[in-house]
Protein backbone atom coordinates (compact mmCIF):
# COMPACT_ATOMS: atom_id res chain seq x y z
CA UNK A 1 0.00 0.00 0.00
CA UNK A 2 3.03 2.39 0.69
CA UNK A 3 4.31 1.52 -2.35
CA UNK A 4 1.10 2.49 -4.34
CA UNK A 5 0.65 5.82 -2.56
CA UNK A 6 4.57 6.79 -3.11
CA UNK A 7 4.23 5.87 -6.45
CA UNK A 8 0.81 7.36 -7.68
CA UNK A 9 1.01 10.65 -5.54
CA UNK A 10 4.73 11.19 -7.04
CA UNK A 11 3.55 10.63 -10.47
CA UNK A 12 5.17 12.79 -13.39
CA UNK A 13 1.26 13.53 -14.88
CA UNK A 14 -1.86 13.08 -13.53
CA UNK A 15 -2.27 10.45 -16.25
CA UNK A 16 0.42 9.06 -14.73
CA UNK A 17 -1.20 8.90 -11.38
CA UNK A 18 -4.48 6.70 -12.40
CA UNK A 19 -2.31 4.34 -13.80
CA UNK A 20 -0.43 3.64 -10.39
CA UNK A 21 -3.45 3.80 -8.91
CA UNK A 22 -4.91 0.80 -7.22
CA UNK A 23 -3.15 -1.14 -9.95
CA UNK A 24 -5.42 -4.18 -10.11
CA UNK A 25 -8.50 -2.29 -10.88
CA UNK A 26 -6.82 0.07 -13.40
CA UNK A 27 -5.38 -3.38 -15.15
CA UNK A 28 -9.17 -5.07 -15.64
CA UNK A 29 -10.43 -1.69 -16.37
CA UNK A 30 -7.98 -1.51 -19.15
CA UNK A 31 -7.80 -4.60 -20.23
CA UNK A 32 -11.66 -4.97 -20.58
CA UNK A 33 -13.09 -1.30 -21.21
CA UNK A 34 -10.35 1.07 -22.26
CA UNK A 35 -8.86 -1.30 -25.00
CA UNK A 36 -12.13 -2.45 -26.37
CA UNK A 37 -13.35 0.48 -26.86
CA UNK A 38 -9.62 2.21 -28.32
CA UNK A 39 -10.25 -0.49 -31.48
CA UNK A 40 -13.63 1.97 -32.73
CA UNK A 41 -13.00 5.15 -30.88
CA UNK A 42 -10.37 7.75 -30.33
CA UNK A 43 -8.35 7.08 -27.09
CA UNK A 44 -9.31 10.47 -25.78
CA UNK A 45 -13.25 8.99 -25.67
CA UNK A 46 -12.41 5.81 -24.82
CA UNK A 47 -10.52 7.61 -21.58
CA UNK A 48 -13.80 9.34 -20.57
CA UNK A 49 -15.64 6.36 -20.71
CA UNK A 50 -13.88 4.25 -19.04
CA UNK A 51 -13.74 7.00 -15.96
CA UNK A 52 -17.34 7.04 -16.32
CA UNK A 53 -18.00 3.38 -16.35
CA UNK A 54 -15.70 3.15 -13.15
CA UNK A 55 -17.42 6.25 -11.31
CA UNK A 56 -20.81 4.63 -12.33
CA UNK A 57 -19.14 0.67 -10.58
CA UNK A 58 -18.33 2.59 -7.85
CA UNK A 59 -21.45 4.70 -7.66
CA UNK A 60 -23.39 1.16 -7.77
CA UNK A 61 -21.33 -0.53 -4.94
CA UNK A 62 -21.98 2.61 -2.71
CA UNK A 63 -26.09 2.46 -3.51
CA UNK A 64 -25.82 -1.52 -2.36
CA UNK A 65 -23.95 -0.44 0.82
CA UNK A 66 -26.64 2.40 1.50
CA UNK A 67 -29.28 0.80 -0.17
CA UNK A 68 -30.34 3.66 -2.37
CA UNK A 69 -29.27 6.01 -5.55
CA UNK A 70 -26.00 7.36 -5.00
CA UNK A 71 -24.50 9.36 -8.16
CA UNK A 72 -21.73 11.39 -7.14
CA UNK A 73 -18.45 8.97 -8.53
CA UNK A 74 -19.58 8.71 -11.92
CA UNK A 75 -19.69 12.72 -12.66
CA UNK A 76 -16.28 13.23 -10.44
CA UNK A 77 -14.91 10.62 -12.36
CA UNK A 78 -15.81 12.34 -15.59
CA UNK A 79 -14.35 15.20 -14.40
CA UNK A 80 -10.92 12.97 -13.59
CA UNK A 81 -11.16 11.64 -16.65
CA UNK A 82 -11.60 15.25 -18.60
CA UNK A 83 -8.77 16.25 -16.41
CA UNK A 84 -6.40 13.18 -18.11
CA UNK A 85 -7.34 13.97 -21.37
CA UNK A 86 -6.71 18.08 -21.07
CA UNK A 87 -3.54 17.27 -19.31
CA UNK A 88 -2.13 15.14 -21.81
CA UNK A 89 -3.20 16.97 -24.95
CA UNK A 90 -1.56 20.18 -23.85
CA UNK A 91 1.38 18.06 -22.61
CA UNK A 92 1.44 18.82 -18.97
CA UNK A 93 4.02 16.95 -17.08
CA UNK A 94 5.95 17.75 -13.84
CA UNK A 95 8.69 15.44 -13.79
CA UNK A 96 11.48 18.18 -13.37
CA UNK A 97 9.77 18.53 -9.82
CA UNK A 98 10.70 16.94 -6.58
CA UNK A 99 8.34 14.15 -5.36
CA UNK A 100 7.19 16.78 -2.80
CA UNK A 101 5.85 18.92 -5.67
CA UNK A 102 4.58 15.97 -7.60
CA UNK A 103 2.53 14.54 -5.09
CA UNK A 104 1.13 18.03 -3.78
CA UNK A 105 0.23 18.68 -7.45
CA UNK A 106 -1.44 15.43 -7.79
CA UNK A 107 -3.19 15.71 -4.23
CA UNK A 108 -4.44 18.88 -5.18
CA UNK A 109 -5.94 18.51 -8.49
CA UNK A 110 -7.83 15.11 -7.03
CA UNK A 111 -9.49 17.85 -4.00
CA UNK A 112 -10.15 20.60 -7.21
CA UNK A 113 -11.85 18.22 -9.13
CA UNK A 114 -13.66 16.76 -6.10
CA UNK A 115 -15.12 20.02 -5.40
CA UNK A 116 -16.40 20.91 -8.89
CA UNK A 117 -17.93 17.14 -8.51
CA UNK A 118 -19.59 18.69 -4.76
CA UNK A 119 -20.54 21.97 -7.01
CA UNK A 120 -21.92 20.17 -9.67
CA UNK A 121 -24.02 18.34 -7.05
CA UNK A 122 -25.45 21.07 -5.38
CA UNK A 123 -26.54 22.67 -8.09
CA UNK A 124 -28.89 19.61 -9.41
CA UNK A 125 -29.96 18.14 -5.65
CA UNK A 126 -33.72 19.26 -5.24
């Protein structure tokens, strides 16, 4: 587990990041969505789907443990996911940074993008 976090939160991209990431789910979720769908789309959709189809696993295991709707994963994954794509089309890496930097970099776009996800909530809760 130390291993994972040292890895993923020192990451040289956020891209990077996901793919050190609880590396067992990010190899099935490659494997069987992310490849699949890179043979008739363009990688950049195929990305965004396959954050959306893990926020929406995740969204389902938290409505079994509560035992009602939950969709908050699914859009904060999008927003991950948009996040990946952005940051690797305009080329954003930190690797001439210091793991400190890295991993505060990381950290900190995860808590942004979690509270557009909270924003984006509140605005469509009744």
């Amino acid at each position: 587990m130390r291993n994972m976090l040292y890895r993923s939160f020192g990451a040289r991209s956020f891209a990077q990041f996901w793919r050190h990431w609880n590396p067992i789910w990010s190899y099935y979720l490659s494997r069987n969505v992310m490849r699949p769908l890179n043979a008739f789309l363009p990688t950049s959709l195929s990305v965004l789907i396959t954050f959306l189809i893990s926020g929406a696993l995740h969204d389902l295991a938290v409505s079994v443990v509560k035992w009602k709707a939950v969709v908050f994963f699914t859009p904060w994954f999008g927003i991950m996911g948009t996040i990946v794509i952005a940051f690797s089309a305009l080329g954003i890496s930190y690797d001439k940074f210091r793991w400190i930097i890295r991993a505060t970099f990381n950290f900190l776009t995860i808590l942004c993008s979690l509270g557009i996800a909270y924003l984006v909530e509140s605005m469509y809760v009744l």
